[in-house]
Protein backbone atom coordinates (compact mmCIF):
# COMPACT_ATOMS: atom_id res chain seq x y z
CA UNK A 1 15.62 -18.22 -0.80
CA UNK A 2 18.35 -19.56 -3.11
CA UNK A 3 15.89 -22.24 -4.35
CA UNK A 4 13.36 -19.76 -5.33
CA UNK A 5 16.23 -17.99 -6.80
CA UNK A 6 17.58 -20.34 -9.12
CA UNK A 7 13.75 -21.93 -10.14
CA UNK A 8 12.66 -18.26 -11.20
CA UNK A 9 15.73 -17.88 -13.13
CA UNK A 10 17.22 -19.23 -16.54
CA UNK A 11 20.22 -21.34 -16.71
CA UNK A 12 23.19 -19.70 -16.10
CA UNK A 13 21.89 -16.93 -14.06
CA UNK A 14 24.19 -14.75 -11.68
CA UNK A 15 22.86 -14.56 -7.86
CA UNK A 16 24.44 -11.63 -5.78
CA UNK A 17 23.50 -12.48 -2.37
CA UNK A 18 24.50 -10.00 0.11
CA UNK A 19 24.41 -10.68 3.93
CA UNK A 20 26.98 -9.98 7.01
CA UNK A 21 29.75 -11.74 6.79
CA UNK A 22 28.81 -13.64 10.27
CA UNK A 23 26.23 -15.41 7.85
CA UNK A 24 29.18 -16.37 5.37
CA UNK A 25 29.33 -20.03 6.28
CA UNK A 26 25.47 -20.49 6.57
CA UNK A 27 25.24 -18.70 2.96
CA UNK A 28 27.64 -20.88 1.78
CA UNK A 29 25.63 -24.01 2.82
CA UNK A 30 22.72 -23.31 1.91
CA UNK A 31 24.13 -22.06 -1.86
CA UNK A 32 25.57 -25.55 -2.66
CA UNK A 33 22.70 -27.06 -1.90
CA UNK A 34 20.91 -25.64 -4.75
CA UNK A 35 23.78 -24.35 -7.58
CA UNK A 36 25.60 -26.43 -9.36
CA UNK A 37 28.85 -23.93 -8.58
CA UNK A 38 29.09 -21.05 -6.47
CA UNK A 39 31.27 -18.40 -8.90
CA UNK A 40 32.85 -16.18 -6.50
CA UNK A 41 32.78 -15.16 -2.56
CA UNK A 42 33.16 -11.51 -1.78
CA UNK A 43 33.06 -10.12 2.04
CA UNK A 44 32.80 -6.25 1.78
CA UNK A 45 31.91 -5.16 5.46
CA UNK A 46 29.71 -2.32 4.29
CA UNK A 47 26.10 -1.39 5.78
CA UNK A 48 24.49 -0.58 2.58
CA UNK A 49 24.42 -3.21 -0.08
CA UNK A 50 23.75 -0.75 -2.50
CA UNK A 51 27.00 0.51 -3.00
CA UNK A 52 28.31 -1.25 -6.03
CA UNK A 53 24.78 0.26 -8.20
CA UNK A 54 25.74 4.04 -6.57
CA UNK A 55 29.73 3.26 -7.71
CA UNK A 56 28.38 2.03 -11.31
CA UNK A 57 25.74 4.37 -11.91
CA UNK A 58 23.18 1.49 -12.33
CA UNK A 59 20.02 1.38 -10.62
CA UNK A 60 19.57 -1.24 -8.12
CA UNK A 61 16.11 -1.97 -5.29
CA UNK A 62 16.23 -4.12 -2.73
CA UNK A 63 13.57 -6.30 -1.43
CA UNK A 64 12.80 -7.80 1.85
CA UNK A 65 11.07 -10.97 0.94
CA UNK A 66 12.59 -13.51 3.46
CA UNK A 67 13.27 -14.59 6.86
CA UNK A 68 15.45 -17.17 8.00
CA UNK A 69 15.21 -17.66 12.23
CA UNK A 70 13.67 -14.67 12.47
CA UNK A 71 16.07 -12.77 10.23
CA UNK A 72 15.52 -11.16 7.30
CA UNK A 73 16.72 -12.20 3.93
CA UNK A 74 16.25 -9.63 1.15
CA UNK A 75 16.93 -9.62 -2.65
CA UNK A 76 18.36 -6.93 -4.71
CA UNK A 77 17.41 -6.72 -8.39
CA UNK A 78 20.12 -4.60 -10.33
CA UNK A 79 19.45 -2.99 -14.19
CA UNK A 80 21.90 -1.64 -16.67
CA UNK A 81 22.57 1.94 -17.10
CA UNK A 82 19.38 4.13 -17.52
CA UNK A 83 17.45 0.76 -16.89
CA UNK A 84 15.65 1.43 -14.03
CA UNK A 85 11.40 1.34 -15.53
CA UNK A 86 13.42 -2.71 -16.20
CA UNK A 87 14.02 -2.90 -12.67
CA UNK A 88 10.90 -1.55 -11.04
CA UNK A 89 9.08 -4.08 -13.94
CA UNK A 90 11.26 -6.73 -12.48
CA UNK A 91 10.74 -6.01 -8.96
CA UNK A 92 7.11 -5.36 -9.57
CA UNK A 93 6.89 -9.36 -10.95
CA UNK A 94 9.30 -10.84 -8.30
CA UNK A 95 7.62 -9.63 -4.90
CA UNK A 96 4.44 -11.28 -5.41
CA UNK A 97 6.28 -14.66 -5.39
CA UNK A 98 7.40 -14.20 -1.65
């Protein structure tokens, strides 16, 4: 996931990955293998990964478009305020590519 991340990205992009923090150490494996530097690590033991959008009024989808050992990985595509025909357009053009 992380390398189809960072190929249909520019330089410089910002990857929120969200997963259950039993996943941490696997996450972070798997993330230096394809970034150059991982920014940040943030566990928030919270069901919905939504959250932060609903807190920040912005609109945010998420996508199933993995699995990992029969797990699956999703990908959430966050917009700025009163951007959310951006992230439906962006969502629309990422999902095809998994």
């Amino acid at each position: 996931m992380f390398r189809r991340l960072a190929e249909n990205t520019v330089d410089g992009a910002i990857h929120q990955i969200c997963m259950g923090w039993r996943h941490m150490w696997e996450m972070l494996v798997a993330g230096r293998k394809v970034y150059g530097e991982l920014k940040n690590l943030c566990v928030w033991n919270k069901a919905n990964c939504t959250v932060h959008a609903s807190l920040l009024g912005i609109p945010a989808i998420s996508l199933p478009v993995l699995q990992e050992d029969g797990l699956p990985l999703g990908l959430q595509i966050a917009s700025f305020v009163n951007g959310d025909a951006q992230a439906f357009a962006i969502a629309a053009a990422i999902k095809p590519l998994f």
